[in-house]
Protein backbone atom coordinates (compact mmCIF):
# COMPACT_ATOMS: atom_id res chain seq x y z
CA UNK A 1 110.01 142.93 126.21
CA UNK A 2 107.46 140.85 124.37
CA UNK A 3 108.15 139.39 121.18
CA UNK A 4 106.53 140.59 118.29
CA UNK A 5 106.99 140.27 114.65
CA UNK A 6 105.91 142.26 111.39
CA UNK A 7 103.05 141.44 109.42
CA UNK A 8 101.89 144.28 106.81
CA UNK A 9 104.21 146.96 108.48
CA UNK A 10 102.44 146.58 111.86
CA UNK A 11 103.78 145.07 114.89
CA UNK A 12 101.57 141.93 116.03
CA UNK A 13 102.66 139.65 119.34
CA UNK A 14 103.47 136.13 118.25
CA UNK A 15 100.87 134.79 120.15
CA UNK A 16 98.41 135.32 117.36
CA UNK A 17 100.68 134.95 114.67
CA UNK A 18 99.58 131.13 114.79
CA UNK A 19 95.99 132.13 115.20
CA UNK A 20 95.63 134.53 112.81
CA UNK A 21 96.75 132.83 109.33
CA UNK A 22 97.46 128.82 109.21
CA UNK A 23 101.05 128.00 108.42
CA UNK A 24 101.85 125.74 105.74
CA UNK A 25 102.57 123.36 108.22
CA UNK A 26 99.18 123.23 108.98
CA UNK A 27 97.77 122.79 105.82
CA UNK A 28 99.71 119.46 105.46
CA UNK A 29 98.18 117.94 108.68
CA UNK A 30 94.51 119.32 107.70
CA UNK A 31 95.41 117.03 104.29
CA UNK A 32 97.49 114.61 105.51
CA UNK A 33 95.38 113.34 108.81
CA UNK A 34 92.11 112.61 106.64
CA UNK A 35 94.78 110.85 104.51
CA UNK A 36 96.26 108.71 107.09
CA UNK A 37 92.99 107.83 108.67
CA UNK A 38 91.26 106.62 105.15
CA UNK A 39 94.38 104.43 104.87
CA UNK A 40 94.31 103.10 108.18
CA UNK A 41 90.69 102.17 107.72
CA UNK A 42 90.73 100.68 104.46
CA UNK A 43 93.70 98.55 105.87
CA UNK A 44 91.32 97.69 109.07
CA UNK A 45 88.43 96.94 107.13
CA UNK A 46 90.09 94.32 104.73
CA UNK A 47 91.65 92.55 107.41
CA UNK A 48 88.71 92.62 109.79
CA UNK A 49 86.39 91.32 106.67
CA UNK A 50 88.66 88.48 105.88
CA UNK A 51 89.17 87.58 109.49
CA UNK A 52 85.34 87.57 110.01
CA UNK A 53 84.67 85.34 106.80
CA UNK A 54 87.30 82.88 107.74
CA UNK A 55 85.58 82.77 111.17
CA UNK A 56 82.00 81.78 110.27
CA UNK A 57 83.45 79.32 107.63
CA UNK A 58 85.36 77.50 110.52
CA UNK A 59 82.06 77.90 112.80
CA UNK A 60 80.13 76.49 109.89
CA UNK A 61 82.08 73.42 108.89
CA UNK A 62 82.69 72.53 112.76
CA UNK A 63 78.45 73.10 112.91
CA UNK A 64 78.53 70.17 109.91
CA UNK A 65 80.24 68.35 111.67
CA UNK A 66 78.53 68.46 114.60
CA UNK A 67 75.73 67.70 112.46
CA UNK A 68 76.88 64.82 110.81
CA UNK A 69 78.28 63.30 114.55
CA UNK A 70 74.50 63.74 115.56
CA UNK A 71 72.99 62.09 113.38
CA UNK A 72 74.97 58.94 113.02
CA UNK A 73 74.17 58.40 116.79
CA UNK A 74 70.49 58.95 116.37
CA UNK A 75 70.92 56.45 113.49
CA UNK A 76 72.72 53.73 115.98
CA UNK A 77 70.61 54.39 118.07
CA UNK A 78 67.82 53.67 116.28
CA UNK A 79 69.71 50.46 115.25
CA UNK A 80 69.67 49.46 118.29
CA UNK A 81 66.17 49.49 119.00
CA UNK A 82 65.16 47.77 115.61
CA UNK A 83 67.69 45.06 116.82
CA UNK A 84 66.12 44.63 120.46
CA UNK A 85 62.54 45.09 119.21
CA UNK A 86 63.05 42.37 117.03
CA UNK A 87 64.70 39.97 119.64
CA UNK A 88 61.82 40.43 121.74
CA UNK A 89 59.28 39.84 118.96
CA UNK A 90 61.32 36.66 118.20
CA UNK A 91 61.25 35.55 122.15
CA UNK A 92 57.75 36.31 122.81
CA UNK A 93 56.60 34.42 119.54
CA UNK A 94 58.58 31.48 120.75
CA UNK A 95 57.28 31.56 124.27
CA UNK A 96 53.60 31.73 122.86
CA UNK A 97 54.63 29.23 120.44
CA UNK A 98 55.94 26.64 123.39
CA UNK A 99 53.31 27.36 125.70
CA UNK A 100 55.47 29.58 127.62
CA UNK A 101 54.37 33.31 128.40
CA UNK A 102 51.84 35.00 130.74
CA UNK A 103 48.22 34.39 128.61
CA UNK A 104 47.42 38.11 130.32
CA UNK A 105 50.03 39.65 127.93
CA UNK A 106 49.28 37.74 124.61
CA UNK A 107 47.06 40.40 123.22
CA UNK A 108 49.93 43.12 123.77
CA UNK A 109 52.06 41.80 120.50
């Protein structure tokens, strides 16, 4: 014997009783998913977009400093050579001065 029940004085099998009309039960889930899923992505969102802004402000200040490393060895660097230059500019005046030096290379300075 199937199972059947009553709907408007006619006998319908319960198969499309679901079908046929949603159940109240239903209706909450057709409201409450949306619901649930808005919350759950708000919630996402926020965290992802402070998570990405405390991200790039890390990758920025370690870029600075980076930066900031860089340029304080160009500027030894640099040092460096001023210092050497002017050794040599020093040494080759006194050689000229003394007599010492190759004549060929007394036009290079």
């Amino acid at each position: 014997m199937k199972r059947t029940f009553r709907q408007e004085g006619k006998q319908v099998p319960m198969v499309f009783q679901r079908i046929s009309s949603p159940t109240p039960m239903y209706l909450r889930w057709y409201i409450l998913l949306p619901v649930l899923l808005g919350i759950f992505y708000l919630t996402f969102s926020l965290f992802y977009s402070e998570i990405k802004k405390n991200t790039v402000r890390e990758f920025n200040n370690g870029q600075l400093l980076l930066a900031e490393t860089a340029g304080q060895g160009m500027a030894s660097f640099l040092e460096n050579q001023k210092s050497n230059l002017a050794y040599i500019a020093k040494r080759e005046k006194h050689h000229r001065f003394f007599g010492g030096g190759n004549p060929r290379h007394a036009g290079l300075l």
